[in-house]
N, C-alpha and C. Protein backbone atom coordinates (compact mmCIF):
# COMPACT_ATOMS: atom_id res chain seq x y z
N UNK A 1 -6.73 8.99 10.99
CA UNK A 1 -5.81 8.18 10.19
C UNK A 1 -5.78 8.68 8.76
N UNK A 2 -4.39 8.55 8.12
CA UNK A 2 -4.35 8.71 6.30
C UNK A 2 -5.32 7.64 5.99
N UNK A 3 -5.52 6.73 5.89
CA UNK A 3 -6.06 5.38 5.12
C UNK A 3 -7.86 5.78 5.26
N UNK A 4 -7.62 5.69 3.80
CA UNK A 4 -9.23 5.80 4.07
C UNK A 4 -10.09 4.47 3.33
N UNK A 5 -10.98 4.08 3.16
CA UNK A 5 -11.67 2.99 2.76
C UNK A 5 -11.16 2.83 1.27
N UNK A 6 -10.08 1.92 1.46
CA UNK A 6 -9.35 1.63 0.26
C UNK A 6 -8.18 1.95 0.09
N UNK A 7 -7.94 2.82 0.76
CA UNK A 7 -6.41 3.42 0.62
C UNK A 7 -5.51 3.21 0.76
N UNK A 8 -4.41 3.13 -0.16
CA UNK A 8 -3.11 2.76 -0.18
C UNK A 8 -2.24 3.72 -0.07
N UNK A 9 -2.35 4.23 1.24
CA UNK A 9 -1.07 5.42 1.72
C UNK A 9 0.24 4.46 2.41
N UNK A 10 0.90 4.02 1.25
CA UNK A 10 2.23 3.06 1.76
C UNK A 10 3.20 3.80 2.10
N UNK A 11 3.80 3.81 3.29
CA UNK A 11 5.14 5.03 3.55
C UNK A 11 5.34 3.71 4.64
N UNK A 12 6.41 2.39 4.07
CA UNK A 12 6.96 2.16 5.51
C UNK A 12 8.57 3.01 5.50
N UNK A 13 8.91 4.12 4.83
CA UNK A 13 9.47 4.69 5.29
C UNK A 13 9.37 5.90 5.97
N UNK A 14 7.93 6.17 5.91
CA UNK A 14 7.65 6.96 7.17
C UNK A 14 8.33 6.47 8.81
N UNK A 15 8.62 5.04 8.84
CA UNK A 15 8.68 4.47 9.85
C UNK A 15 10.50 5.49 10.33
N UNK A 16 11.39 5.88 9.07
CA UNK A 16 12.65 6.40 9.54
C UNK A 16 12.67 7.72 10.01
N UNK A 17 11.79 8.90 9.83
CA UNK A 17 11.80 9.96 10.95
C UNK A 17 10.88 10.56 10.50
N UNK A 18 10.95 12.05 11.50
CA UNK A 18 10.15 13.25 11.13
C UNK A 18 10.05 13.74 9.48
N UNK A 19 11.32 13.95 8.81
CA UNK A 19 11.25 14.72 8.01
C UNK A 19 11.47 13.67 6.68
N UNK A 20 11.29 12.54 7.12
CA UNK A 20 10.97 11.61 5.75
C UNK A 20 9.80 11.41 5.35
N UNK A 21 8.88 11.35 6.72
CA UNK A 21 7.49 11.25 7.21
C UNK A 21 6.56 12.68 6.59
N UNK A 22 6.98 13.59 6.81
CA UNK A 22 6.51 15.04 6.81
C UNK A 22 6.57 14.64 4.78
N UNK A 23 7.92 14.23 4.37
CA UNK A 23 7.93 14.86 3.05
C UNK A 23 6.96 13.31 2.44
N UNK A 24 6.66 12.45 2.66
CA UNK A 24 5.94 11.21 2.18
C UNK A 24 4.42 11.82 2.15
N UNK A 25 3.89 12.15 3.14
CA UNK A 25 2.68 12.90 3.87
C UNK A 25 2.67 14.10 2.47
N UNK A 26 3.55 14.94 2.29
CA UNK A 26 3.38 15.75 1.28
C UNK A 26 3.15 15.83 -0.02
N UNK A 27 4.05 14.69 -0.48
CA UNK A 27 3.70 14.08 -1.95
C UNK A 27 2.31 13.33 -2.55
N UNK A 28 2.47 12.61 -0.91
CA UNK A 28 1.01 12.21 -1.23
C UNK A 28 0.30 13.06 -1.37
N UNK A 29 -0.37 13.80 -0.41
CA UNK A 29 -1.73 14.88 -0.25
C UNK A 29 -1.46 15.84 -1.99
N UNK A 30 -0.35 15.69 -2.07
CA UNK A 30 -0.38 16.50 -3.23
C UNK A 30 -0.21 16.12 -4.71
N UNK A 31 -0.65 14.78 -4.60
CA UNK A 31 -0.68 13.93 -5.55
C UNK A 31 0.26 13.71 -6.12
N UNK A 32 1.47 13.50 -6.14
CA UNK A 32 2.38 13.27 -6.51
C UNK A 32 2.78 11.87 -6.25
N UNK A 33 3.08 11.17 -7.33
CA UNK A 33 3.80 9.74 -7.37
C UNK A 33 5.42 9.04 -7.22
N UNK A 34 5.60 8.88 -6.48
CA UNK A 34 6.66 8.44 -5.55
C UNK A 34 6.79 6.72 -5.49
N UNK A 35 7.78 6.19 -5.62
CA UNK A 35 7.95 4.59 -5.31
C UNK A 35 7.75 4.48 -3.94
N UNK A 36 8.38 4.93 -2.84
CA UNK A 36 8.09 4.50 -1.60
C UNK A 36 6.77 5.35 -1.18
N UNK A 37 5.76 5.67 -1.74
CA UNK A 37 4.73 5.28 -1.13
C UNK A 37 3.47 5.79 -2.54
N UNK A 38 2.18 5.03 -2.04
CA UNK A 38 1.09 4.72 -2.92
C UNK A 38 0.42 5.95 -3.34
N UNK A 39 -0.74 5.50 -3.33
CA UNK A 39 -1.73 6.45 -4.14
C UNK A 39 -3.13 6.65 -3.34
N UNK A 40 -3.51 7.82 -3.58
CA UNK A 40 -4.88 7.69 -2.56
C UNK A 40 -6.27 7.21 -3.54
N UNK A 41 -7.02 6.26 -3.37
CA UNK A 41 -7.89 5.64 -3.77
C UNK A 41 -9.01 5.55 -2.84
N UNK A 42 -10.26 4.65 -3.63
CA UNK A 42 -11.39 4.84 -2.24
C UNK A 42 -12.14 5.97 -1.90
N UNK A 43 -12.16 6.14 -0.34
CA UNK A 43 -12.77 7.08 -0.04
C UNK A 43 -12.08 8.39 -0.47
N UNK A 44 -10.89 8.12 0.02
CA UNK A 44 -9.72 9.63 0.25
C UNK A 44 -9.74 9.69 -1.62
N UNK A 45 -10.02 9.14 -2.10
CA UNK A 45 -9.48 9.67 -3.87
C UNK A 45 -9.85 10.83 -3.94
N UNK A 46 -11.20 11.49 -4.20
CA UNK A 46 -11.74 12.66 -4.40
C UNK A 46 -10.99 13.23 -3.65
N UNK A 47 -10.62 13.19 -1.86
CA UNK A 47 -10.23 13.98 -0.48
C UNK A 47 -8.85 14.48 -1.71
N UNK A 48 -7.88 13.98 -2.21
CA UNK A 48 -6.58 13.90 -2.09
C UNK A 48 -6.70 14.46 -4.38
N UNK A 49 -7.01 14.17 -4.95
CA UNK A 49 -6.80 14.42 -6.41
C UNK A 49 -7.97 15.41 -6.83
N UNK A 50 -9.29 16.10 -6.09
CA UNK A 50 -9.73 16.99 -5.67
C UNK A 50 -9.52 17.89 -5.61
N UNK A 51 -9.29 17.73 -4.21
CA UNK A 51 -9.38 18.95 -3.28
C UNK A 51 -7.75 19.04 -2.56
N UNK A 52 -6.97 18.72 -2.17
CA UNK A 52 -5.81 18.41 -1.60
C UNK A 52 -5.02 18.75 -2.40
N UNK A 53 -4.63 18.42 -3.36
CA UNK A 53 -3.50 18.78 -4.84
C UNK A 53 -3.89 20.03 -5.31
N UNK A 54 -4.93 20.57 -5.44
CA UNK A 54 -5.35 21.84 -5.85
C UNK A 54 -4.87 23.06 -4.94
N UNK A 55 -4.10 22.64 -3.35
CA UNK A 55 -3.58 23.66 -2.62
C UNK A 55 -2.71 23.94 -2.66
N UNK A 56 -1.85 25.43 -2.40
CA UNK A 56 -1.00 26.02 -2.47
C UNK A 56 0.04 25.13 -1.98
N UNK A 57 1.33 25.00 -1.94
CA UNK A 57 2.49 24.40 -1.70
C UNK A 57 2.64 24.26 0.03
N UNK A 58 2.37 25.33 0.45
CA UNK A 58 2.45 26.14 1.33
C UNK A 58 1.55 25.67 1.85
N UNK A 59 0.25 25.52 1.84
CA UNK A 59 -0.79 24.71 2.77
C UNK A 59 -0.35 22.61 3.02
N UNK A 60 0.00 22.44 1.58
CA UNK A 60 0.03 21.13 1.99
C UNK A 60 1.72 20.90 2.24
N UNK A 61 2.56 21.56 2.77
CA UNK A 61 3.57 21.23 3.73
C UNK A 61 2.80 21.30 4.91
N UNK A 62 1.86 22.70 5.14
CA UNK A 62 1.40 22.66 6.74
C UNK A 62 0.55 22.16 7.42
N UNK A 63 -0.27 20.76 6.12
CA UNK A 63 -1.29 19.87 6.65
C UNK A 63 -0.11 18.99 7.18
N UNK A 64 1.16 17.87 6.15
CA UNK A 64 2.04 17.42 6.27
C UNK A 64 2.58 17.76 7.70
N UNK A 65 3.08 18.44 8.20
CA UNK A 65 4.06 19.18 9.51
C UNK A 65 3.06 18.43 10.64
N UNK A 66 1.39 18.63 10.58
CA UNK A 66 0.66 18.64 11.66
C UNK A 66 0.27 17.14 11.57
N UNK A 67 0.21 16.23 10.41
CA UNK A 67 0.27 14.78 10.19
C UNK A 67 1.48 14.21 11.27
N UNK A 68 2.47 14.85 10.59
CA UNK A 68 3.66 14.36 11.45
C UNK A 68 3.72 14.46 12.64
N UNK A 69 3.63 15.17 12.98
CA UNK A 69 3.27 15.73 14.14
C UNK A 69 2.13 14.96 15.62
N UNK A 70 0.98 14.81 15.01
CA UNK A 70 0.36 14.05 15.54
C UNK A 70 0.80 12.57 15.67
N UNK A 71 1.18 12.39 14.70
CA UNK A 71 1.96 10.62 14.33
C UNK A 71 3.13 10.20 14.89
N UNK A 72 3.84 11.25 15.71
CA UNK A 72 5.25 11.34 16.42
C UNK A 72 5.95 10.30 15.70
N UNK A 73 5.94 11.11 14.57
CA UNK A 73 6.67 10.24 13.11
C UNK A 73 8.61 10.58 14.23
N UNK A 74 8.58 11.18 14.28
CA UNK A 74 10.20 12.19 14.91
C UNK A 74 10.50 11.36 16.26
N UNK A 75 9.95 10.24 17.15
CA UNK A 75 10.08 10.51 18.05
C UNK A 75 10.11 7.93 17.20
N UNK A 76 10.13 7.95 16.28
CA UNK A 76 10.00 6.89 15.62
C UNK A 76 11.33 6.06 14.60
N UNK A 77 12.32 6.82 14.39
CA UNK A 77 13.30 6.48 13.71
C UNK A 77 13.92 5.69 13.99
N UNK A 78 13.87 4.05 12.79
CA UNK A 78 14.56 2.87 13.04
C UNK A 78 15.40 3.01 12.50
N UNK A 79 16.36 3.58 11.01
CA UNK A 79 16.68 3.43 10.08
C UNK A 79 16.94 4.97 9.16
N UNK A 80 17.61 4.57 8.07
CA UNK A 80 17.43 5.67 7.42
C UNK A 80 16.76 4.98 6.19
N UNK A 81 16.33 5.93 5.57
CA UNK A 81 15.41 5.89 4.08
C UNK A 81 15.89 4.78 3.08
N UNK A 82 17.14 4.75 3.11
CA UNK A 82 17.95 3.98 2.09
C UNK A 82 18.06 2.38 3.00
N UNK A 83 17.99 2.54 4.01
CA UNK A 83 18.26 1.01 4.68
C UNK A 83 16.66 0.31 4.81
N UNK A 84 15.48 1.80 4.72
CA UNK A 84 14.22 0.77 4.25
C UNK A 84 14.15 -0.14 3.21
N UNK A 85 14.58 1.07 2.18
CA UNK A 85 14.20 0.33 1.31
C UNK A 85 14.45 -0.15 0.50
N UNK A 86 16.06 -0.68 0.92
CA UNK A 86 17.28 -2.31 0.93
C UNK A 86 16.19 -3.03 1.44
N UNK A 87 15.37 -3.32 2.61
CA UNK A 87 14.92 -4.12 2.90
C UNK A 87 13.65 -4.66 2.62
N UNK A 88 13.52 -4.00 2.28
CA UNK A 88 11.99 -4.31 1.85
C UNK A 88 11.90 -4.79 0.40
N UNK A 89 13.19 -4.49 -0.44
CA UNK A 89 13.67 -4.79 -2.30
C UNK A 89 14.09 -6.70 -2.11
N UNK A 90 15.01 -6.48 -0.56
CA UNK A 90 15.44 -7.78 -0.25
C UNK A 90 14.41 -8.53 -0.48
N UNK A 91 12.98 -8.88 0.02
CA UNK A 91 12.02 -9.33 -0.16
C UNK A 91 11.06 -9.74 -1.20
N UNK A 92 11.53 -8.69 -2.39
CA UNK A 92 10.28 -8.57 -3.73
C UNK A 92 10.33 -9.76 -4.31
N UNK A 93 11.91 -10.58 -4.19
CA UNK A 93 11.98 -11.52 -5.10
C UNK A 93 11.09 -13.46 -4.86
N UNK A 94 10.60 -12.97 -3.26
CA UNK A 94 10.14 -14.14 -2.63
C UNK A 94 8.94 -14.02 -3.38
N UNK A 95 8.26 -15.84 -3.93
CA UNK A 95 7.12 -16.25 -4.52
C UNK A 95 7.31 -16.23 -5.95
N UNK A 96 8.82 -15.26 -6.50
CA UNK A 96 8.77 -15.53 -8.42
C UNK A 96 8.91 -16.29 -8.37
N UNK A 97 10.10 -17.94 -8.11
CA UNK A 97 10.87 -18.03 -8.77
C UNK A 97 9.98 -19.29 -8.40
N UNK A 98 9.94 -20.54 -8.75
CA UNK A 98 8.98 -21.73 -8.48
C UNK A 98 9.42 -22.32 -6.96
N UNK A 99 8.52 -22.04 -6.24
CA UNK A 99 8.35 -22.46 -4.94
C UNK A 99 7.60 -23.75 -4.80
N UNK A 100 7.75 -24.69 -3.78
CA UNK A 100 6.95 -25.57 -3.23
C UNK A 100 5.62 -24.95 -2.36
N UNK A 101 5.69 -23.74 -1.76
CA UNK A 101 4.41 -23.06 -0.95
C UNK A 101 3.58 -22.55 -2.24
N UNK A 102 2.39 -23.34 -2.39
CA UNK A 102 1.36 -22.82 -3.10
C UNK A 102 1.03 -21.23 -2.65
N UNK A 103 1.09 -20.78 -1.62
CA UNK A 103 0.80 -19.29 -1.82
C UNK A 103 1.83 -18.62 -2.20
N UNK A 104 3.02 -19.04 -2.16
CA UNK A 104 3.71 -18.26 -2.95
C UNK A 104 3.71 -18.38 -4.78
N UNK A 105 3.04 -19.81 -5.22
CA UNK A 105 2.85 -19.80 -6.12
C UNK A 105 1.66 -19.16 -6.80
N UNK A 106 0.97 -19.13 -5.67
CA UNK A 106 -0.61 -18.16 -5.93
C UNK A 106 -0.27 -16.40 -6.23
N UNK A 107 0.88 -16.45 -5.37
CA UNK A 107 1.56 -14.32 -5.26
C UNK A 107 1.78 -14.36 -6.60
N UNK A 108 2.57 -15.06 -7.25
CA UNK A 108 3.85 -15.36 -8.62
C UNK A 108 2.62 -15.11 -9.58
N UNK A 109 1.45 -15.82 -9.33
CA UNK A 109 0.72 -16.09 -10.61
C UNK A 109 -0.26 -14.67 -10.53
N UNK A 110 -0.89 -14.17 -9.75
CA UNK A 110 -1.26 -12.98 -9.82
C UNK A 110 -1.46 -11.44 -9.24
N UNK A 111 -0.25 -11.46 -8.80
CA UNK A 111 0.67 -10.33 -8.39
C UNK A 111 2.04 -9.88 -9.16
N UNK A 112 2.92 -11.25 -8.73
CA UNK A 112 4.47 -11.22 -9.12
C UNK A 112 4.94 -10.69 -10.19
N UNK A 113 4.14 -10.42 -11.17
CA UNK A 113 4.48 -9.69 -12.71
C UNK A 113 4.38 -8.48 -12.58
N UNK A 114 4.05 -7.52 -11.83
CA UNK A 114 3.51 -5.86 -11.61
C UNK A 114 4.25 -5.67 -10.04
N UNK A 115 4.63 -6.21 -9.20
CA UNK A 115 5.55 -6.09 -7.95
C UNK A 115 6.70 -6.90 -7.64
N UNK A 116 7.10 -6.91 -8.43
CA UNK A 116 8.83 -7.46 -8.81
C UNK A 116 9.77 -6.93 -8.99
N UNK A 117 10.25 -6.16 -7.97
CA UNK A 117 11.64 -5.09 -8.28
C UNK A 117 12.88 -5.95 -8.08
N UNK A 118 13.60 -5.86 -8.82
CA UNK A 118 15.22 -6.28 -8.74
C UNK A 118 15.81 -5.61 -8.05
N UNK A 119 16.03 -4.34 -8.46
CA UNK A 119 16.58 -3.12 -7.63
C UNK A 119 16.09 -2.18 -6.98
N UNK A 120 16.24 -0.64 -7.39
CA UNK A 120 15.65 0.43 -6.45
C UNK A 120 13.85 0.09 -6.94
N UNK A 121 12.64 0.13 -5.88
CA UNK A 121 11.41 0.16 -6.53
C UNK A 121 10.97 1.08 -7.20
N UNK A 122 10.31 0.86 -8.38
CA UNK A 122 9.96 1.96 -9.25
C UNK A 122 8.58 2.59 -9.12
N UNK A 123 8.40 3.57 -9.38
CA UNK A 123 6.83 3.91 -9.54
C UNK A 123 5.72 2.75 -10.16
N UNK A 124 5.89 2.15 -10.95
CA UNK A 124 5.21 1.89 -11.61
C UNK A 124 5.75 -0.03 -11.71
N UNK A 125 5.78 -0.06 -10.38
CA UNK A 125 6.21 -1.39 -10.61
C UNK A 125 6.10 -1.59 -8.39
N UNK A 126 4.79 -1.04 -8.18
CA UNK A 126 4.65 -0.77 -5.98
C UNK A 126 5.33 -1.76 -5.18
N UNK A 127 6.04 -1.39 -4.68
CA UNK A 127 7.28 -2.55 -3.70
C UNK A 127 5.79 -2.67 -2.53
N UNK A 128 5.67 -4.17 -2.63
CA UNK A 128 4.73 -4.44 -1.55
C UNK A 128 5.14 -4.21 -0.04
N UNK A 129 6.59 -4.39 -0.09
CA UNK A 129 7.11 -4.43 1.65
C UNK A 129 6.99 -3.20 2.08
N UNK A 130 6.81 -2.07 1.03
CA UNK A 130 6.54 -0.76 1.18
C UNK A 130 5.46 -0.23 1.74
N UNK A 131 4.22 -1.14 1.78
CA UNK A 131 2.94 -0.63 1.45
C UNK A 131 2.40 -0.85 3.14
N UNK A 132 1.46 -0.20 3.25
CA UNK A 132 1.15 -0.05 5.10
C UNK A 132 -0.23 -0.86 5.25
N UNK A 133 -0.85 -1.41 3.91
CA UNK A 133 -1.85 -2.05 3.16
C UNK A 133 -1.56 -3.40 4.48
N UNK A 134 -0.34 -3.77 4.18
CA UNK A 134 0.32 -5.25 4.85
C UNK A 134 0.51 -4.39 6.51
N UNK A 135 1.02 -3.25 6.52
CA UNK A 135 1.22 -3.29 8.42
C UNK A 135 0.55 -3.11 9.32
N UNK A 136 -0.52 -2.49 8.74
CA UNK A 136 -1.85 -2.12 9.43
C UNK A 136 -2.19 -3.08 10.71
N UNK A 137 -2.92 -2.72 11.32
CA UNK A 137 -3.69 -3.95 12.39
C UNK A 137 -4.53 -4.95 11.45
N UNK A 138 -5.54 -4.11 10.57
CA UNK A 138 -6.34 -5.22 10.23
C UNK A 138 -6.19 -5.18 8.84
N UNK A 139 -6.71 -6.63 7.75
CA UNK A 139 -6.24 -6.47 6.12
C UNK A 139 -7.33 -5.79 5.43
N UNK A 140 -7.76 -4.94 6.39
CA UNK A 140 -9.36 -4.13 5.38
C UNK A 140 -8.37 -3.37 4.05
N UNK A 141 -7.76 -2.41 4.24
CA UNK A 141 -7.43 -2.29 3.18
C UNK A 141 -6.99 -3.14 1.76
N UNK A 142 -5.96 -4.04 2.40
CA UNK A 142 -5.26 -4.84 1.35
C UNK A 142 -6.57 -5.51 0.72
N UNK A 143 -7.84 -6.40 1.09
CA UNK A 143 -8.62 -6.88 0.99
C UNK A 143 -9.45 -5.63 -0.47
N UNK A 144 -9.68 -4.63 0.30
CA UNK A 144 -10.11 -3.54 -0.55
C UNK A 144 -9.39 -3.39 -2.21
N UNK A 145 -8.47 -3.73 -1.83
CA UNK A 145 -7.51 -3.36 -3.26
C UNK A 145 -7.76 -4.39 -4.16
N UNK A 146 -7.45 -5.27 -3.16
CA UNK A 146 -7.14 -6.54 -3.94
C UNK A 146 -8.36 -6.73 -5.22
N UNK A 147 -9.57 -6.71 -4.24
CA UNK A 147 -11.40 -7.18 -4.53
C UNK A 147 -11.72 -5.71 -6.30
N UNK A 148 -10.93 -4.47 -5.78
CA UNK A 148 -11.46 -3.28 -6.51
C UNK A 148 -10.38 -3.01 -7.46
N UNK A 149 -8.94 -2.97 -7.04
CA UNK A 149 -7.82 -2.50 -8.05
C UNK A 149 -8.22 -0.85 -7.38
N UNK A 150 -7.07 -0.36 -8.89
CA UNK A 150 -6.75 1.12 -8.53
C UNK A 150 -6.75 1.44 -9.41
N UNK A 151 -8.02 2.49 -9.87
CA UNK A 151 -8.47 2.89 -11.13
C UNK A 151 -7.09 3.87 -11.83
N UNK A 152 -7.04 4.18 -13.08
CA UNK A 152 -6.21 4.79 -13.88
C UNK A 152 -6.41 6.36 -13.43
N UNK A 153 -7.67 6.47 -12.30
CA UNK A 153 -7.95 8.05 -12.05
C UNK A 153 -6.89 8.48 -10.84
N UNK A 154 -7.39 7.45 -10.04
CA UNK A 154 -6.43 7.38 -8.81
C UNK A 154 -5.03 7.27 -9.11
N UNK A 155 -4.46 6.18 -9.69
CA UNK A 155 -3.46 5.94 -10.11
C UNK A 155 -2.16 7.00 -10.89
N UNK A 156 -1.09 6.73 -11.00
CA UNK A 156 -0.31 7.70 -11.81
C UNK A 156 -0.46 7.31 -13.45
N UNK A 157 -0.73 8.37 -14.38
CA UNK A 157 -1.11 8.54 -15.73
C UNK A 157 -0.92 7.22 -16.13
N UNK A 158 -1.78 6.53 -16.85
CA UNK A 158 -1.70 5.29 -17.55
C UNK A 158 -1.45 4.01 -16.78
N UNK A 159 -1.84 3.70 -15.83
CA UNK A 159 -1.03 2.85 -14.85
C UNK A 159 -2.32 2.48 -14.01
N UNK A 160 -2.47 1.28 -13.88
CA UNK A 160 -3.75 1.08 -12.78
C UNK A 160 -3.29 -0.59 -12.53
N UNK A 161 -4.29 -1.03 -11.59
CA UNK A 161 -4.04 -2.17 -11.25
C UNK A 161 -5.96 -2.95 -11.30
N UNK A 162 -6.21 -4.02 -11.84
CA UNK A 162 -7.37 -4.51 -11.91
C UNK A 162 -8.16 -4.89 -10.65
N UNK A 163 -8.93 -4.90 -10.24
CA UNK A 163 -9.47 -5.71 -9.04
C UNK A 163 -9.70 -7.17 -9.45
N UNK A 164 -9.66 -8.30 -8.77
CA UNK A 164 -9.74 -9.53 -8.66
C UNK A 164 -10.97 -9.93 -7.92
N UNK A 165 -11.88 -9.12 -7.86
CA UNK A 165 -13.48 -9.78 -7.18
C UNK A 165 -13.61 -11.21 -7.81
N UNK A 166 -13.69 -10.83 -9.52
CA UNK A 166 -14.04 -12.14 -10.06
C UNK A 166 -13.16 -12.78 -10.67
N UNK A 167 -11.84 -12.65 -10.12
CA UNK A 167 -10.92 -13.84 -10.77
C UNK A 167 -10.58 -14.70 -9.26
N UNK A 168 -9.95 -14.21 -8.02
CA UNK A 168 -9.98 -15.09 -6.96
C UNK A 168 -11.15 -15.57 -5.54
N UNK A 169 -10.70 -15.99 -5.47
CA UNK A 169 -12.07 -16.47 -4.04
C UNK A 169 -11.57 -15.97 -3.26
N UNK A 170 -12.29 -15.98 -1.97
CA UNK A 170 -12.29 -15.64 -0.70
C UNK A 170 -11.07 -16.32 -0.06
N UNK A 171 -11.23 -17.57 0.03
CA UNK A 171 -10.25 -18.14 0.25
C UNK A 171 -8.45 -17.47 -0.57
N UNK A 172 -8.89 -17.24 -1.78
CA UNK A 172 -7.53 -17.23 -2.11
C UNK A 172 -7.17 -16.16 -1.61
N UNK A 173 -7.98 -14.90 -1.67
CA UNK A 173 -7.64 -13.40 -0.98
C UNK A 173 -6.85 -13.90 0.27
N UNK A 174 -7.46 -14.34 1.27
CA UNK A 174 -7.19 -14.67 2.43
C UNK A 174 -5.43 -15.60 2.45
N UNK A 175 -5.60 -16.38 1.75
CA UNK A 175 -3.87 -16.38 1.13
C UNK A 175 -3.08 -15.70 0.96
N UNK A 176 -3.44 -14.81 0.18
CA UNK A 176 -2.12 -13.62 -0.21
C UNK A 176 -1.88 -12.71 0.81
N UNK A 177 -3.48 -12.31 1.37
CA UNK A 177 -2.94 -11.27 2.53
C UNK A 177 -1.83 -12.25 3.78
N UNK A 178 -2.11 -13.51 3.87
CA UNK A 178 -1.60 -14.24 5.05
C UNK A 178 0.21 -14.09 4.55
N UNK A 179 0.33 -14.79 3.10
CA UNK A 179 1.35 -14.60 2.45
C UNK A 179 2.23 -13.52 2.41
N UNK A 180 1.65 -12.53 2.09
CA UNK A 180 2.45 -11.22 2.32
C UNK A 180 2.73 -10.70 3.67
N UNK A 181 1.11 -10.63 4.85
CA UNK A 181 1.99 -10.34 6.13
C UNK A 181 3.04 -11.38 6.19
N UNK A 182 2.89 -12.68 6.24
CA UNK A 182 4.46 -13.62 6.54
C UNK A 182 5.67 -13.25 5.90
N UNK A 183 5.68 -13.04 4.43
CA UNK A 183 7.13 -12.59 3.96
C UNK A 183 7.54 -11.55 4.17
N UNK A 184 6.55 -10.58 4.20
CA UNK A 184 6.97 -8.46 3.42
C UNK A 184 6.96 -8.00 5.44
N UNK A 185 6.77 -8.61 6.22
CA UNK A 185 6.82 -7.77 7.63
C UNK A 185 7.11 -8.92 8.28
N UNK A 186 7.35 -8.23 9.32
CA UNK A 186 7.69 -9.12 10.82
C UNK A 186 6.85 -8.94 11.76
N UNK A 187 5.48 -8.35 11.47
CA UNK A 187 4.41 -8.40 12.45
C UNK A 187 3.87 -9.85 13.11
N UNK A 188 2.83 -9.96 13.59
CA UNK A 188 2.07 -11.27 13.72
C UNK A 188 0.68 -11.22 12.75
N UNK A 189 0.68 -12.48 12.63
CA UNK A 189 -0.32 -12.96 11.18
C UNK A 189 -1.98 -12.55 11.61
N UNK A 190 -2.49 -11.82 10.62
CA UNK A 190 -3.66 -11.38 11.09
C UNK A 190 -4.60 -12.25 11.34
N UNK A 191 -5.61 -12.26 11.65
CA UNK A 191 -6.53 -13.29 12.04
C UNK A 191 -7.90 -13.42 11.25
N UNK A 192 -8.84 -14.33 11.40
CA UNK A 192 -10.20 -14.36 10.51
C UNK A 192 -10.08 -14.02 8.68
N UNK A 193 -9.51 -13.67 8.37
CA UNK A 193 -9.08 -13.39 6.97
C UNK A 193 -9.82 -13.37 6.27
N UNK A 194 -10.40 -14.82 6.06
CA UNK A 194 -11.31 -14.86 4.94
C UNK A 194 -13.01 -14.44 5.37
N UNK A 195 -13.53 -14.80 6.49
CA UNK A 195 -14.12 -14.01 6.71
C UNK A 195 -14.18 -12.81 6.73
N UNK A 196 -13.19 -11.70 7.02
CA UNK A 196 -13.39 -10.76 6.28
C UNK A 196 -13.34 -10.06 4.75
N UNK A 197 -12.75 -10.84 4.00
CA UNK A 197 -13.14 -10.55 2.65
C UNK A 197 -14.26 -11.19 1.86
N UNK A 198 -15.20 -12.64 3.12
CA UNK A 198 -16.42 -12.38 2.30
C UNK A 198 -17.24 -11.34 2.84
N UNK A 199 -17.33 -10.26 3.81
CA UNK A 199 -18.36 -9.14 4.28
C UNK A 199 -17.72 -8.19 3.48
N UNK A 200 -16.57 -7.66 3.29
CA UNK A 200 -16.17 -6.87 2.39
C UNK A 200 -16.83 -6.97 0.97
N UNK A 201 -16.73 -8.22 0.67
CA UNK A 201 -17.09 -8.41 -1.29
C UNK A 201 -18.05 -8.06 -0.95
N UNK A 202 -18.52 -8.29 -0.07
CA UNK A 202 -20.92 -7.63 0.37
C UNK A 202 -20.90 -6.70 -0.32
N UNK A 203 -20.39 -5.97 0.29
CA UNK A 203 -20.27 -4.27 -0.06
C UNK A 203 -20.16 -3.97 -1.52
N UNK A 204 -20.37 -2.79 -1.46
CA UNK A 204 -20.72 -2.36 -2.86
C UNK A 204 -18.97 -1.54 -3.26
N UNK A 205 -18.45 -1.98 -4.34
CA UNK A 205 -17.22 -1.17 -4.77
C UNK A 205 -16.62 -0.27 -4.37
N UNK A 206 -15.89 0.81 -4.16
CA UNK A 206 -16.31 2.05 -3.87
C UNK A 206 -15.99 2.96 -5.09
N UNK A 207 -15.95 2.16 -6.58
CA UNK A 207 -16.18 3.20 -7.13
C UNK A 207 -17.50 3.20 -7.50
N UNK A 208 -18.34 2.02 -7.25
CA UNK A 208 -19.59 2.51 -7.48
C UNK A 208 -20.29 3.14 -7.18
């Protein structure tokens, strides 16, 4: 798998073919910052702002090709690129505006200011419906982010996001991830939640 302990490799427009997939896969590994998809953090940080970006052009299309490849990204096309990510923008605006659902009032109060796109998503502003953090099977990642943030190393120049270990609880984690799978996808709602983000907080950072 891309995702490594922490990682925010968001491409749900990988989900529209081979060669959207191939070029998402590329930007990433090669560190390059893109709105439709994240940043490698965690384990993969060193893997990917290292060692990975430091290769010839030419190698990291032909890690990319064999990603795809394995991922039968080509054999996967719902959509095209532009109808993702109409849909997923459709979404950003759920939880600003004053809701009666406390978790959406919980998203608004510490999320909604840094993932709020009006229009096309910007770099520096991560369209959550984008992020694979939310499509995954399980919320280890999203949990990961949430608890650690995304240091200014990982991150694109000047730009990071804080971790919330010690501003929300367990419980509230377990909210937002529930919150976001319900609005940002059409999967089914993950399960145990908060139990898993109190064995996660166990753990030690991973930038420590």
């Amino acid at each position: 798998m891309l995702s490594g302990k922490g990682t925010v490799f968001d491409c749900a427009v990988a989900r529209t073919g081979g060669r959207v997939m191939k070029y998402a896969i590329a930007t990433y590994f090669a560190d390059i910052n893109r709105a439709t998809h994240g940043t490698a953090a965690g384990s993969m940080s060193p893997v990917v702002h290292d060692g990975l970006a430091k290769l010839p052009d030419s190698d990291i299309e032909a890690i990319a090709t064999y990603f795809a490849d394995i991922n039968r990204s080509a054999t996967r096309a719902v959509g095209s690129q532009a109808s993702v990510i109409s849909k997923a923008v459709s979404t950003s605006g759920l939880g600003i505006k004053q809701e009666p659902d406390p978790d959406a009032r919980l998203y608004a109060a510490a999320c909604g200011s840094c993932h709020y796109n009006s229009g096309a998503p910007l770099e520096v502003r991560p369209e959550l419906a984008l992020n694979t953090a939310l499509t995954l099977p399980e919320p280890t990642n999203f949990i990961r982010v949430v608890l650690d943030g995304i240091g200014i190393r990982d991150g694109m120049p000047g730009v990071m996001m804080p971790g919330f270990r010690h501003a929300l609880s367990d419980p509230d984690i377990a909210r937002l991830a529930a919150y976001l799978r319900r609005t940002r996808t059409e999967l089914p709602a993950w399960t145990n939640i908060e139990s898993q983000v109190a064995a996660i907080r166990k753990e030690r950072p991973a930038s420590q």
